[in-house]
C-alpha atoms as a PDB file:
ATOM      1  CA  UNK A   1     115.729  80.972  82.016  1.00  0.00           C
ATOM      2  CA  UNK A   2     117.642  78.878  84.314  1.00  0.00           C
ATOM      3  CA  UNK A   3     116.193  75.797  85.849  1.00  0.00           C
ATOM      4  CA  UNK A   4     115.278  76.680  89.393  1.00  0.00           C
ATOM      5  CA  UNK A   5     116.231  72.729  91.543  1.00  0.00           C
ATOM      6  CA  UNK A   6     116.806  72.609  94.843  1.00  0.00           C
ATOM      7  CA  UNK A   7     120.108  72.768  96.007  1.00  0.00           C
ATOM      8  CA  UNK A   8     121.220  68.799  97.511  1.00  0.00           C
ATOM      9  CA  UNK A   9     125.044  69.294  97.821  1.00  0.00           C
ATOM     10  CA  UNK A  10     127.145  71.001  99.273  1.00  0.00           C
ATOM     11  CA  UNK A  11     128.219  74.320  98.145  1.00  0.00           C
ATOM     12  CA  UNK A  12     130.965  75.019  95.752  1.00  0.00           C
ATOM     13  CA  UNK A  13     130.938  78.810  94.810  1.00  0.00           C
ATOM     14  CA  UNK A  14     130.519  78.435  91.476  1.00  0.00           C
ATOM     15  CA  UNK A  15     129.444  81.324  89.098  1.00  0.00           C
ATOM     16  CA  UNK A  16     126.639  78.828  88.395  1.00  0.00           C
ATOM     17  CA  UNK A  17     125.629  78.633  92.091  1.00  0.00           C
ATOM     18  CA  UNK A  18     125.729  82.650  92.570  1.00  0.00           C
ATOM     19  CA  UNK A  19     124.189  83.760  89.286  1.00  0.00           C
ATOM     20  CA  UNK A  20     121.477  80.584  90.901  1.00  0.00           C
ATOM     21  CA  UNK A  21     121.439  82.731  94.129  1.00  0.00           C
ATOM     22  CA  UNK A  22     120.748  85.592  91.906  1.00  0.00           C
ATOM     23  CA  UNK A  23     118.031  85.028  90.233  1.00  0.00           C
ATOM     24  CA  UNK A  24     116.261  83.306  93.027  1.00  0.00           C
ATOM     25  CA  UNK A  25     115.993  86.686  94.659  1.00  0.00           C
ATOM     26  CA  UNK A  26     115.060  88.243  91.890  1.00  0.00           C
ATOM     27  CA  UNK A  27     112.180  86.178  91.184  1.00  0.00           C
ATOM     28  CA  UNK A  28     111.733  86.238  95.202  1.00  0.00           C
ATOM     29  CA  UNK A  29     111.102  89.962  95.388  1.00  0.00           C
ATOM     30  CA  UNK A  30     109.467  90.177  92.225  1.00  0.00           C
ATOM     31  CA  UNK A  31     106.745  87.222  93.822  1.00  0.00           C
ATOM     32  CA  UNK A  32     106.993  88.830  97.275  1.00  0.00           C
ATOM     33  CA  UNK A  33     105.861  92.271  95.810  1.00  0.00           C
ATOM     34  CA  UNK A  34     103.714  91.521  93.402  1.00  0.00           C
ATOM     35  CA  UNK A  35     100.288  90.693  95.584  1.00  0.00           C
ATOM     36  CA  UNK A  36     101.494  94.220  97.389  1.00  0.00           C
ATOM     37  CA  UNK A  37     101.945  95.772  94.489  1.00  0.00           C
ATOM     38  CA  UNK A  38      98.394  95.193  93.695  1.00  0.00           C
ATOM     39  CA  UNK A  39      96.569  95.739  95.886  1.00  0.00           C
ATOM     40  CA  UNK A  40      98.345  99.363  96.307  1.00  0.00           C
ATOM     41  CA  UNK A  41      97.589 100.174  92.813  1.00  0.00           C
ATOM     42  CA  UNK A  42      93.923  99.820  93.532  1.00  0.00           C
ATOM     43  CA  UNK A  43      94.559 102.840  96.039  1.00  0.00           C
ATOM     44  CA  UNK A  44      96.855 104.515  93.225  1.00  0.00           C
ATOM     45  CA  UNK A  45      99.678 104.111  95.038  1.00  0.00           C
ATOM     46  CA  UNK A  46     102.814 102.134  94.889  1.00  0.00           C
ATOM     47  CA  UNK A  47     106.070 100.595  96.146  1.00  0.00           C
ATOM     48  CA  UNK A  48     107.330 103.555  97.523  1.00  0.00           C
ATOM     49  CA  UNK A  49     104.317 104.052  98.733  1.00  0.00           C
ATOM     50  CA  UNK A  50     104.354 101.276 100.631  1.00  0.00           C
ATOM     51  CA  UNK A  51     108.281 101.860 102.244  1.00  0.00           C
ATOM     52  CA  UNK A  52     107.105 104.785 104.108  1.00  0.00           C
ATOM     53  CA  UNK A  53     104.105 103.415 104.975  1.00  0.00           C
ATOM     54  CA  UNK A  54     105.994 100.146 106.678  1.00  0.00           C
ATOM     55  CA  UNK A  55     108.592 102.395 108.061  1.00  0.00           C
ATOM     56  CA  UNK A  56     106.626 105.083 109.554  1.00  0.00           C
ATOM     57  CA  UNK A  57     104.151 102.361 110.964  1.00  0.00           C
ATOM     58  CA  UNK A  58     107.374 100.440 112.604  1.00  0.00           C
ATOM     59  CA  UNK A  59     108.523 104.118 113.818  1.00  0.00           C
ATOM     60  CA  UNK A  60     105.631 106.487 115.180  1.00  0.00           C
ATOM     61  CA  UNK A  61     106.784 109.992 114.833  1.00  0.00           C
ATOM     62  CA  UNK A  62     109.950 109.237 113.014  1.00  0.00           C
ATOM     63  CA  UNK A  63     111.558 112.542 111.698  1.00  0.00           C
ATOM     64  CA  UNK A  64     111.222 112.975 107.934  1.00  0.00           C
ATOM     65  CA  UNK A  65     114.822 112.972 107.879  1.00  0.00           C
ATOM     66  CA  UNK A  66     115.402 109.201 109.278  1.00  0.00           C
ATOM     67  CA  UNK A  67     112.656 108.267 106.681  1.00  0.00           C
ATOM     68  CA  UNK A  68     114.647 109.771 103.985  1.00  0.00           C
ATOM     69  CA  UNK A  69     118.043 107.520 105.439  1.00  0.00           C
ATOM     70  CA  UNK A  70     116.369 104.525 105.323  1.00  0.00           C
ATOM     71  CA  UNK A  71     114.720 105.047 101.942  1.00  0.00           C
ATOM     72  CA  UNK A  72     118.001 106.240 100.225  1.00  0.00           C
ATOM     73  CA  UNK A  73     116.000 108.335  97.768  1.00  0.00           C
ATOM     74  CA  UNK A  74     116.019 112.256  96.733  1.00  0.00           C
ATOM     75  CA  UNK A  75     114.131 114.784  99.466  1.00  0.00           C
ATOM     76  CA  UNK A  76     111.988 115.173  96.197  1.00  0.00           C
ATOM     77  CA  UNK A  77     110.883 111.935  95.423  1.00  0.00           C
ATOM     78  CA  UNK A  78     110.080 111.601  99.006  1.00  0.00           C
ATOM     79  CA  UNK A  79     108.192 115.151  99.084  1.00  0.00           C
ATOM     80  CA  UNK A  80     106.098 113.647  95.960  1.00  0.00           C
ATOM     81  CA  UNK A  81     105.646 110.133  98.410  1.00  0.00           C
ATOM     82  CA  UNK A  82     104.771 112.123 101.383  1.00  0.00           C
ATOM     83  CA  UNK A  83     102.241 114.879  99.319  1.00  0.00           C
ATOM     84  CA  UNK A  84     100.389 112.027  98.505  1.00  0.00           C
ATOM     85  CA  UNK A  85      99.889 110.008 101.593  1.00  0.00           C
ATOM     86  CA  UNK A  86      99.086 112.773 103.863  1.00  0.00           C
ATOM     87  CA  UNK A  87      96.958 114.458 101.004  1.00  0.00           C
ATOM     88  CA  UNK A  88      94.462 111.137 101.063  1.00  0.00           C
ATOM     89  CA  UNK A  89      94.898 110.486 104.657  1.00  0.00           C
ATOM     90  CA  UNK A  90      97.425 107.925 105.307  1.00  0.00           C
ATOM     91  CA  UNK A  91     100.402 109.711 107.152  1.00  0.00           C
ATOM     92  CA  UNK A  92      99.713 112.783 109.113  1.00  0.00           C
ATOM     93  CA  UNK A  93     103.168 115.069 109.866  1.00  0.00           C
ATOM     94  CA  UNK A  94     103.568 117.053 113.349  1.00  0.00           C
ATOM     95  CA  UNK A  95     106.262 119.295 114.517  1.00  0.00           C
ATOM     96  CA  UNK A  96     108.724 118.660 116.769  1.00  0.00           C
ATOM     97  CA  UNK A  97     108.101 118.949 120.617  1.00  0.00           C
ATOM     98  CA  UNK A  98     111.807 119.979 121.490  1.00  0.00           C
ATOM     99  CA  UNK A  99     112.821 121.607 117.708  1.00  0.00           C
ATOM    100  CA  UNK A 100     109.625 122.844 115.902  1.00  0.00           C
ATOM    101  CA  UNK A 101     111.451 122.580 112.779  1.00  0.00           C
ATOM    102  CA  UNK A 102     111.772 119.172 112.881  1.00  0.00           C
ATOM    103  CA  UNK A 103     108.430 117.102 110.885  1.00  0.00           C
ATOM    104  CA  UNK A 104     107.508 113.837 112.740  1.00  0.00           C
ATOM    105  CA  UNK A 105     105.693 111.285 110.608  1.00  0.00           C
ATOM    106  CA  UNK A 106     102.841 108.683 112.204  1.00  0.00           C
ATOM    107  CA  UNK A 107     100.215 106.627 110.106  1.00  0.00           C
ATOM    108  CA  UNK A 108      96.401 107.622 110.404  1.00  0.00           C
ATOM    109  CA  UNK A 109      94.000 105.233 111.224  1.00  0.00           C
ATOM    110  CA  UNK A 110      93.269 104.968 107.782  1.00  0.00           C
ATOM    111  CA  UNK A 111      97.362 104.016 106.955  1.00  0.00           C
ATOM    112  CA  UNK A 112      97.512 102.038 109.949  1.00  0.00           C
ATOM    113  CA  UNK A 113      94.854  99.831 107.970  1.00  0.00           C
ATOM    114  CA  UNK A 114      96.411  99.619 104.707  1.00  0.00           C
ATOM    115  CA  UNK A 115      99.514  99.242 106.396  1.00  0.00           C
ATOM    116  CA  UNK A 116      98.470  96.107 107.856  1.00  0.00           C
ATOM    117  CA  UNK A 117      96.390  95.108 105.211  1.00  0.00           C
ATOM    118  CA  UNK A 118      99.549  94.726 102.812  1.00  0.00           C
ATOM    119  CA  UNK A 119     101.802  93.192 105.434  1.00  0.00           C
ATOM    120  CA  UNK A 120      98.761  90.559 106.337  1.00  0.00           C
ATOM    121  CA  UNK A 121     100.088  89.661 102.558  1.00  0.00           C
ATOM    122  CA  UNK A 122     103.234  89.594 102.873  1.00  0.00           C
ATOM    123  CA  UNK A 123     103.418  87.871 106.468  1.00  0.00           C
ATOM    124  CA  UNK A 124     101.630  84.791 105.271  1.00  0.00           C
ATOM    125  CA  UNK A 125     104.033  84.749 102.398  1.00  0.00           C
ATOM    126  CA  UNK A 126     107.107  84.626 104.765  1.00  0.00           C
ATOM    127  CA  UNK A 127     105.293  82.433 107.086  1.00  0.00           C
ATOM    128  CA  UNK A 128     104.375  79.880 104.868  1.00  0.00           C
ATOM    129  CA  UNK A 129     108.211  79.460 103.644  1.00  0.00           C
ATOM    130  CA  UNK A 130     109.485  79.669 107.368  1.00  0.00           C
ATOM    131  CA  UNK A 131     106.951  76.675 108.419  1.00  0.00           C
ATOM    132  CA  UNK A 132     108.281  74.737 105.621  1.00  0.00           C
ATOM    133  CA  UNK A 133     111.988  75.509 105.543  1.00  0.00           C
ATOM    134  CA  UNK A 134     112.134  75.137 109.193  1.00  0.00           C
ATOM    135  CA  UNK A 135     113.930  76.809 112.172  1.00  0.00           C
ATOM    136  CA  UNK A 136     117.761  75.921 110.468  1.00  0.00           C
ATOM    137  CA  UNK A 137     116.805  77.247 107.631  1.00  0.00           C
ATOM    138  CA  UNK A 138     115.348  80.529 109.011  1.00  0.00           C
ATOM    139  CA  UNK A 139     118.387  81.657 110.593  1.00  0.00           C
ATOM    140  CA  UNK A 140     120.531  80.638 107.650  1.00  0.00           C
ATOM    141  CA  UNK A 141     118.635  82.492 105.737  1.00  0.00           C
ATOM    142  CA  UNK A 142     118.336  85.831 108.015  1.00  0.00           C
ATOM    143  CA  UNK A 143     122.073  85.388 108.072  1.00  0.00           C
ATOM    144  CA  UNK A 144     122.781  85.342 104.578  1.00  0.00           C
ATOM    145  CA  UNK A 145     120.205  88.426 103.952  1.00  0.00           C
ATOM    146  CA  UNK A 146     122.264  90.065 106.799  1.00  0.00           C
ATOM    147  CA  UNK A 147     125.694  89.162 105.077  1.00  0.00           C
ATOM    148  CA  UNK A 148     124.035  91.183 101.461  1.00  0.00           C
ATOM    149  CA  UNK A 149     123.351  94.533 103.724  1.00  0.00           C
ATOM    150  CA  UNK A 150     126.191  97.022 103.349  1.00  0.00           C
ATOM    151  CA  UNK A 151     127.720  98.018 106.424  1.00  0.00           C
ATOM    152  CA  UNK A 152     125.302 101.441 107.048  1.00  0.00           C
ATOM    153  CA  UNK A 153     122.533  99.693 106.449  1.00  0.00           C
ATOM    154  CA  UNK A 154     123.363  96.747 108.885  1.00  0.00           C
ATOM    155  CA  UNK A 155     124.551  99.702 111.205  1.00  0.00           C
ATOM    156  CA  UNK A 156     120.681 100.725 111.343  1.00  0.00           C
ATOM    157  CA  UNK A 157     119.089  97.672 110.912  1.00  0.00           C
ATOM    158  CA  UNK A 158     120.162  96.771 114.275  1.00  0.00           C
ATOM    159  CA  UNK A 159     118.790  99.760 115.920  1.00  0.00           C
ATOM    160  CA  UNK A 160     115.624  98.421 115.110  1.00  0.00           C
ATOM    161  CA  UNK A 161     116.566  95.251 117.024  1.00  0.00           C
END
């Protein structure tokens, strides 16, 4: 494994300094999942799981179909996702006021808890770095996470904004 150092110098675009950047979010979102990841197993559920869950508590009665954009999965892995959730509770699905058709998605009290429950873990995670990184490094950092998102996704990341 490489030697993880902080970075002093300026920086050169190396293969050594991208394959550095690299791995660092590897091992990031490996770290940043893995508290999540466990306490959702307890619940027998998982990381997909947990996407709809933070997306349809950041969206009350988003349409199945927006859920299924932002996830970038099959309508059947989603189905299986969905099944579950509303089956123990977490997610309840309404129709459409305006197109009956249309299913609208909105966390239970129940998913509104484990919702927050798993993003109490992750915020402190995120804060913690931010405090110590500082305000500079912050917006660098948003900026270079914004840089990796391919143009769609930016497109609808910023309709979120």
């Amino acid at each position: 494994m490489t030697d993880i150092k902080p970075l002093n110098k300026a920086l050169f675009l190396t293969e050594a300094e991208l394959r550095r950047g690299i791995e660092l979010m590897f091992f990031a979102y490996r770290d940043f999942t893995g508290e999540a990841d466990m306490l959702l197993a307890g619940y027998g559920l998982g990381r997909a799981h947990h996407r709809a869950l933070y997306f349809i508590g950041r969206h009350p009665d988003m349409p199945v179909s927006d859920l299924l954009e932002i996830l970038n999965i099959t309508k059947q892995s989603l189905s299986r996702v969905l099944s579950q959730l509303i089956d123990e509770d977490y997610v309840e699905q309404r129709s459409g006021v305006h197109d009956r058709r249309q299913r609208l998605l909105r966390l239970t009290d129940k998913g509104r808890t484990l919702e927050q429950e798993v993003n109490n873990l992750q915020s402190k995670r995120f804060a913690k770095a931010y405090r110590k990184c500082g305000v500079d490094a912050v917006d660098g950092f948003q900026r270079v996470l914004h840089e990796l998102l391919d143009a769609q996704t930016t497109t609808n990341f910023q309709k979120d904004d």
